[in-house]
C-alpha atoms as a PDB file:
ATOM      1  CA  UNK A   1       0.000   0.000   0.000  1.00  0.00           C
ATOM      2  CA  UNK A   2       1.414   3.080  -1.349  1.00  0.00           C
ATOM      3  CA  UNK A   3      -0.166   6.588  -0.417  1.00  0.00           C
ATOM      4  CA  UNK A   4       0.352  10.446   0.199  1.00  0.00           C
ATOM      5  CA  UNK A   5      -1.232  13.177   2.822  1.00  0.00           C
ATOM      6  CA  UNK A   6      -2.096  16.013   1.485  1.00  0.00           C
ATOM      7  CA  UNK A   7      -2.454  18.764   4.447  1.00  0.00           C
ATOM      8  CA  UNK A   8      -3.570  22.557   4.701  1.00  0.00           C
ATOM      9  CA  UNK A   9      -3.300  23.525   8.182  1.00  0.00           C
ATOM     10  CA  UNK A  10      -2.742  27.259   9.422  1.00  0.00           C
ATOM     11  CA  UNK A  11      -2.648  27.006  12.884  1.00  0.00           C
ATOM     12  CA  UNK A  12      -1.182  23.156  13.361  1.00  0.00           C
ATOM     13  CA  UNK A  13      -4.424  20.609  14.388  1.00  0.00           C
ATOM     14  CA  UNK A  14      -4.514  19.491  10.805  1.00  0.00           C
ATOM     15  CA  UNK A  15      -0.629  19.272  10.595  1.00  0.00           C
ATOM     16  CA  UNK A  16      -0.488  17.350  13.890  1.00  0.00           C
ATOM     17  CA  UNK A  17      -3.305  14.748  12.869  1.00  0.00           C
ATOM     18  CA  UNK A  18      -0.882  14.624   9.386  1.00  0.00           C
ATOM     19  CA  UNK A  19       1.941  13.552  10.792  1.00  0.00           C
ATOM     20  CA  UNK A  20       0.430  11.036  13.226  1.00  0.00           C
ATOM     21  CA  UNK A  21      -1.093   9.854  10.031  1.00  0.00           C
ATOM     22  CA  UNK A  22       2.357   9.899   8.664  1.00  0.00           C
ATOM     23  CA  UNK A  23       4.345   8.073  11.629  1.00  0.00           C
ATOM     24  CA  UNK A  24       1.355   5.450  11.312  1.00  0.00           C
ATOM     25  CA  UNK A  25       1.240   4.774   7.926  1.00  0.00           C
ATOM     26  CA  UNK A  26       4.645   5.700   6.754  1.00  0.00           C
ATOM     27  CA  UNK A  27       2.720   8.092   4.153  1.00  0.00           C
ATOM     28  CA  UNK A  28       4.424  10.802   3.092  1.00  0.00           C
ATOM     29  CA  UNK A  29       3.119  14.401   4.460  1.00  0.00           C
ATOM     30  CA  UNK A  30       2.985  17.479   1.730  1.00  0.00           C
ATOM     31  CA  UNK A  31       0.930  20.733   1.668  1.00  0.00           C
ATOM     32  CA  UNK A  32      -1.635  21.280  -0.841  1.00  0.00           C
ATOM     33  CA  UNK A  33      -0.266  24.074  -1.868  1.00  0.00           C
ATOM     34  CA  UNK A  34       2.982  22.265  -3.134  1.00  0.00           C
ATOM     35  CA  UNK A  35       1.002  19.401  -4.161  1.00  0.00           C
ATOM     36  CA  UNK A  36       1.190  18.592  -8.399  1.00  0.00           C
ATOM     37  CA  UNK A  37      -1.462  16.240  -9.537  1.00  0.00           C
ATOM     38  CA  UNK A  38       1.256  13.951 -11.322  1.00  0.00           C
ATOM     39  CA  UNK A  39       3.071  13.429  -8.541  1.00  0.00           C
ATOM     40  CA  UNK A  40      -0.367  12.339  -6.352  1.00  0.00           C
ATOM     41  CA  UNK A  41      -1.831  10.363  -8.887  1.00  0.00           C
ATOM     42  CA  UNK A  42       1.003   7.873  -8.387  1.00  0.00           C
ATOM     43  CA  UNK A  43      -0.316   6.940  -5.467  1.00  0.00           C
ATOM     44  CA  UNK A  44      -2.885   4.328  -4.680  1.00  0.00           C
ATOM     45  CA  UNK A  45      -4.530   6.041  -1.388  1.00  0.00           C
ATOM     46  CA  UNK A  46      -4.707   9.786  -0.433  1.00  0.00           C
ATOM     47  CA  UNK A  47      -5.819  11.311   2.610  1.00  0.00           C
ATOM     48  CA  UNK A  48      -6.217  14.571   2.531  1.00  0.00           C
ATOM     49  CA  UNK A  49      -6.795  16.647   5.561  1.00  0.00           C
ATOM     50  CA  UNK A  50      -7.314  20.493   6.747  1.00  0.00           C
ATOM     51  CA  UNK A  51      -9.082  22.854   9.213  1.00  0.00           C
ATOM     52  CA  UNK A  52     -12.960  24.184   8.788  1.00  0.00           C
ATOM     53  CA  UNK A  53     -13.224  27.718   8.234  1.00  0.00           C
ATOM     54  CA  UNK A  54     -16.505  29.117   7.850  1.00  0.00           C
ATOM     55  CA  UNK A  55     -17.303  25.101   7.044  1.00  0.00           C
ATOM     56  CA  UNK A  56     -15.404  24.775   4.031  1.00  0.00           C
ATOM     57  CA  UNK A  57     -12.645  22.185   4.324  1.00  0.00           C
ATOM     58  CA  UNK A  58      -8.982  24.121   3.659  1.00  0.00           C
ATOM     59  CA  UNK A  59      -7.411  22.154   0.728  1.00  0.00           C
ATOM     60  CA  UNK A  60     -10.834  20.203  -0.995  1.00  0.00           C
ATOM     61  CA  UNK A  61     -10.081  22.418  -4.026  1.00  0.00           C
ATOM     62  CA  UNK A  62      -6.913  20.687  -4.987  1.00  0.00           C
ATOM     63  CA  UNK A  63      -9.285  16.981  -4.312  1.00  0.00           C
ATOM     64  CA  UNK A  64     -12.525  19.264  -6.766  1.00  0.00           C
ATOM     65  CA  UNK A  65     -10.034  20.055  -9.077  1.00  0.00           C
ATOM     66  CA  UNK A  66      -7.756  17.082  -9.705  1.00  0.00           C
ATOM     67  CA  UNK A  67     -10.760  14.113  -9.194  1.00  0.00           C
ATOM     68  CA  UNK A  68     -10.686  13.013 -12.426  1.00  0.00           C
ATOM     69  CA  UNK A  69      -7.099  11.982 -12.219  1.00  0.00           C
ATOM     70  CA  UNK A  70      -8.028  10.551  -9.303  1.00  0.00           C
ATOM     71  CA  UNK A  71     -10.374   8.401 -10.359  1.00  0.00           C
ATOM     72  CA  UNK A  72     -10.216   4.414  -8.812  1.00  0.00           C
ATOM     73  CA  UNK A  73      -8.082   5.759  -5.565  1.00  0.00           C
ATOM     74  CA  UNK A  74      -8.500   5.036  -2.087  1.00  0.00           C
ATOM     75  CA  UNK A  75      -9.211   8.476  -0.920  1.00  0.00           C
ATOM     76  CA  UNK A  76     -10.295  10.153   2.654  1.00  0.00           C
ATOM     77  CA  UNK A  77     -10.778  13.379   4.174  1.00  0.00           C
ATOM     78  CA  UNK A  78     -10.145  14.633   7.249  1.00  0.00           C
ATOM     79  CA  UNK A  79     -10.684  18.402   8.760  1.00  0.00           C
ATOM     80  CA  UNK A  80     -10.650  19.605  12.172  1.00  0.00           C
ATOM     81  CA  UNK A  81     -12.415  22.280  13.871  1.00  0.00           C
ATOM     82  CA  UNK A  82     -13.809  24.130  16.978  1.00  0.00           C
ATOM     83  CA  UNK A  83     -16.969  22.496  17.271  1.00  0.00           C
ATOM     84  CA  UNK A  84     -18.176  19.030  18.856  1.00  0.00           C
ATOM     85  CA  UNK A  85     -18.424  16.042  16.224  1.00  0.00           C
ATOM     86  CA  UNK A  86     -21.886  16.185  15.220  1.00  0.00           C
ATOM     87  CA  UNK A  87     -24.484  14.934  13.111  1.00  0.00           C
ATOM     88  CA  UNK A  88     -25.390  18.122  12.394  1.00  0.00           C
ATOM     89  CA  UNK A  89     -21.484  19.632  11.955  1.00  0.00           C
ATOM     90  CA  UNK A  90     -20.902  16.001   9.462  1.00  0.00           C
ATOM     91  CA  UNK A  91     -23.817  16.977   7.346  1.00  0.00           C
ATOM     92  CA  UNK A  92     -23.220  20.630   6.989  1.00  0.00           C
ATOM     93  CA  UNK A  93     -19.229  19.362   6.333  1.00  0.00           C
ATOM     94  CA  UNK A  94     -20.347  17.129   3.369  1.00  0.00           C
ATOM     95  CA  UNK A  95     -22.957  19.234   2.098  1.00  0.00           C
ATOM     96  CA  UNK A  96     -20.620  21.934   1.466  1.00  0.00           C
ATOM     97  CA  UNK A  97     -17.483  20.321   0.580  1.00  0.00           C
ATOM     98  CA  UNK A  98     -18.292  16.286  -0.365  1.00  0.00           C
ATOM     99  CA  UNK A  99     -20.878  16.757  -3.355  1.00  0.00           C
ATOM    100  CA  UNK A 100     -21.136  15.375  -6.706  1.00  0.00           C
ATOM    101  CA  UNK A 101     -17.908  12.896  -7.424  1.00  0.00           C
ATOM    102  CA  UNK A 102     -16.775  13.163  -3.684  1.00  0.00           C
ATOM    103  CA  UNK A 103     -19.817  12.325  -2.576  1.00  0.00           C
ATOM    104  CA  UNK A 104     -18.837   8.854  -1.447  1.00  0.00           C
ATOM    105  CA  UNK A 105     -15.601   9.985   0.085  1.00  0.00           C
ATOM    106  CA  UNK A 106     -15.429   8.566   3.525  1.00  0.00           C
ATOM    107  CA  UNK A 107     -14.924  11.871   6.118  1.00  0.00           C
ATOM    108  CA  UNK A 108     -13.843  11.756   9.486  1.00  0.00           C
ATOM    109  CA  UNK A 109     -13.920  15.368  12.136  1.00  0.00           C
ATOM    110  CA  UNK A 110     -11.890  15.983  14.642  1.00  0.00           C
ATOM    111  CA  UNK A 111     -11.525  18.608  17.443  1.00  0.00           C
ATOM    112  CA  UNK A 112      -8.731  20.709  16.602  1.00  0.00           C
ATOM    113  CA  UNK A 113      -7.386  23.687  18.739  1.00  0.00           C
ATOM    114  CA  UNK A 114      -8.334  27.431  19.600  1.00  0.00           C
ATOM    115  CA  UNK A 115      -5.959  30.269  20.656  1.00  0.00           C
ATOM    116  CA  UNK A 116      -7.472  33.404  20.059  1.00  0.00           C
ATOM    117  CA  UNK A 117      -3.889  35.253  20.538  1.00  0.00           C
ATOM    118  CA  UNK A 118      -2.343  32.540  17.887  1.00  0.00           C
ATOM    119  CA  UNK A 119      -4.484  34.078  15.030  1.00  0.00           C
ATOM    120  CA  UNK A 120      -3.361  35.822  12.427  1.00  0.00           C
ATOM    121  CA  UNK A 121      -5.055  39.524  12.092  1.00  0.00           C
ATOM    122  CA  UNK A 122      -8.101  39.304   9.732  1.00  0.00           C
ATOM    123  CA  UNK A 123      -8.862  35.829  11.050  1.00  0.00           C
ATOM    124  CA  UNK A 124      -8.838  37.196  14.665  1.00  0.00           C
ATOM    125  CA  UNK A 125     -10.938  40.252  13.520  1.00  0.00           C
ATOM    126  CA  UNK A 126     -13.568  38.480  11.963  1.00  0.00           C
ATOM    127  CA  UNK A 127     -14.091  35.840  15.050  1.00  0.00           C
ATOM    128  CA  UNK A 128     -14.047  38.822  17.513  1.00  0.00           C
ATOM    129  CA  UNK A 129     -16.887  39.871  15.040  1.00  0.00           C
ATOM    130  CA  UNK A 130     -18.240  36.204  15.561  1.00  0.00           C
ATOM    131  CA  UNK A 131     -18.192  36.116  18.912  1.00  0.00           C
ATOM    132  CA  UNK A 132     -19.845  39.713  19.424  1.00  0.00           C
ATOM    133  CA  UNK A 133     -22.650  38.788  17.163  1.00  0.00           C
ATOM    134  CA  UNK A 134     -23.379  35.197  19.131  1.00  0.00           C
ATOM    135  CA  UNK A 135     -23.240  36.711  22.556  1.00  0.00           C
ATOM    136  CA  UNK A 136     -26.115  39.404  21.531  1.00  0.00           C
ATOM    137  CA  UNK A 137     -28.535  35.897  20.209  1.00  0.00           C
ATOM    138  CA  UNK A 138     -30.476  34.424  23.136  1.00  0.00           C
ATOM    139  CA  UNK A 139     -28.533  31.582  24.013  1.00  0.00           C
ATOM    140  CA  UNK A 140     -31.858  29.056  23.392  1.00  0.00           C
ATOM    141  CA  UNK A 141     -31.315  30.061  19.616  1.00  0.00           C
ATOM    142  CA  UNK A 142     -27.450  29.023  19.513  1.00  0.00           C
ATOM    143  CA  UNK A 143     -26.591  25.754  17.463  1.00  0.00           C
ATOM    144  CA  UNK A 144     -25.215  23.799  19.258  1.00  0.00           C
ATOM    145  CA  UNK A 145     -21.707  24.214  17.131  1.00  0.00           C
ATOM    146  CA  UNK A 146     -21.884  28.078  18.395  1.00  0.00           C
ATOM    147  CA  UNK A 147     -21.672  27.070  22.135  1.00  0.00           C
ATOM    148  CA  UNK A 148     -18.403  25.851  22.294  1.00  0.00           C
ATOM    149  CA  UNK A 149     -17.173  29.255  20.676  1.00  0.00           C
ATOM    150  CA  UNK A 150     -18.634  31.625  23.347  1.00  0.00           C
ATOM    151  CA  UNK A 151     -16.874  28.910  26.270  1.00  0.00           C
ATOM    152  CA  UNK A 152     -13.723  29.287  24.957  1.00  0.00           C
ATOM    153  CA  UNK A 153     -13.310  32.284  23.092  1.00  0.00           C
ATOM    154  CA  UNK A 154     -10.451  33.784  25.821  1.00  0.00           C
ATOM    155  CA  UNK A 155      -8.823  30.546  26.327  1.00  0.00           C
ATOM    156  CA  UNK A 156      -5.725  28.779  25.140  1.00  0.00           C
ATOM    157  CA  UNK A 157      -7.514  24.990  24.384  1.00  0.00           C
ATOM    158  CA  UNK A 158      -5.877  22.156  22.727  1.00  0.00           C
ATOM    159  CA  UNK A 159      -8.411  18.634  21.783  1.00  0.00           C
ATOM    160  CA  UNK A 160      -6.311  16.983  19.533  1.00  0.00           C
ATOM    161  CA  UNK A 161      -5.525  13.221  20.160  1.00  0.00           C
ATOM    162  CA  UNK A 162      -4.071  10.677  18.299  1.00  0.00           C
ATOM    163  CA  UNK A 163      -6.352   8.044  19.394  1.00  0.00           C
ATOM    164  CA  UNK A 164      -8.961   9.811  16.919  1.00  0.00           C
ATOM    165  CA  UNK A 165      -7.163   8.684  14.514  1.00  0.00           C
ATOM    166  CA  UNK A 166      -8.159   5.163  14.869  1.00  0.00           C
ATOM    167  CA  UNK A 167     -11.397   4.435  12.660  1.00  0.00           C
ATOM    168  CA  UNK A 168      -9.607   6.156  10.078  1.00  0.00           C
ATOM    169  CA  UNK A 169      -6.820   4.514  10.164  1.00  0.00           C
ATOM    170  CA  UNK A 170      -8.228   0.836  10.870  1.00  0.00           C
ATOM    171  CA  UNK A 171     -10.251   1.885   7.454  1.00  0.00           C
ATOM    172  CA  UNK A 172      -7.419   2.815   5.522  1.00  0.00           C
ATOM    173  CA  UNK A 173      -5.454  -0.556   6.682  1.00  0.00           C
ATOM    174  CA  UNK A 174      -8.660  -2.946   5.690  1.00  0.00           C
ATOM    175  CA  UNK A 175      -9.005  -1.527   2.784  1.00  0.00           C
ATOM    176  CA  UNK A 176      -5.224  -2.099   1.870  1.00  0.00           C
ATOM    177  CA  UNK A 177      -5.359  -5.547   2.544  1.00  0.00           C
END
């Protein structure tokens, strides 16, 4: 079993569940953004992984763009983000990112991290924004995704675990056999 993880992570869950995946599987990490279709479509199973912002997964363009060459891989998706795993957060996640040809694409959530201090100046602007605009609703009319926001918006918070890696990864392993 040969395969490749593609990553986009800009503030390190998405990196750190990458190279877990990486010292796991013996997959080689890159970033989508240095990622060239020839090189990928060597490879027989590709994971691709990256944060949620605003619940589009960072990186599923290269996977929109390049699916035709893709065509009769093993591929997966993983993204990481604030909220609680979710029916709710996995339906809005595939909606919005897994339609058409990725529509069977197997995707797995995880909890990533939150430092409000870590973020870089228009992100941090906009969630301040975020947060302002969710503490003026009446908390019975927060999703449940927007609770965990308003908890931790001054705190330094860090979910990731490599243990939630495992149905991925015992997945990707029975499917190699």
């Amino acid at each position: 079993m040969n395969g490749i993880i593609l990553c986009r992570s800009k503030y390190g869950a998405s990196a750190k569940y990458a190279h877990w995946l990486s010292e796991e599987t013996g997959f080689k990490v890159i970033d989508t953004k240095k990622a060239d279709i020839k090189d990928v479509e060597k490879y027989d199973t590709i994971i691709l992984g990256g944060g949620v912002y605003a619940s589009a997964i960072a990186g599923i363009g290269f996977l929109k763009k390049n699916i035709g060459a893709l065509k009769g891989k093993r591929i997966f998706v993983y993204c990481c983000g604030l909220a609680p795993h979710s029916g709710e957060v996995m339906d809005i996640l595939k909606k919005k990112n897994l339609g058409g040809e990725l529509a069977d694409v197997p995707l797995f959530y995880y909890r990533g991290s939150w430092n409000m201090d870590a973020l870089g100046f228009s992100d941090k602007a906009m969630m301040k924004l975020y947060i302002k605009m969710l503490e003026k609703k009446d908390p019975a009319e927060l999703k449940e995704y927007d609770r965990p926001m308003l908890e931790v918006k001054d705190k330094k918070v860090d979910w990731t675990d490599k243990k939630n890696l495992d149905p991925l990864l015992k997945l990707i392993r029975a499917e190699g056999e």
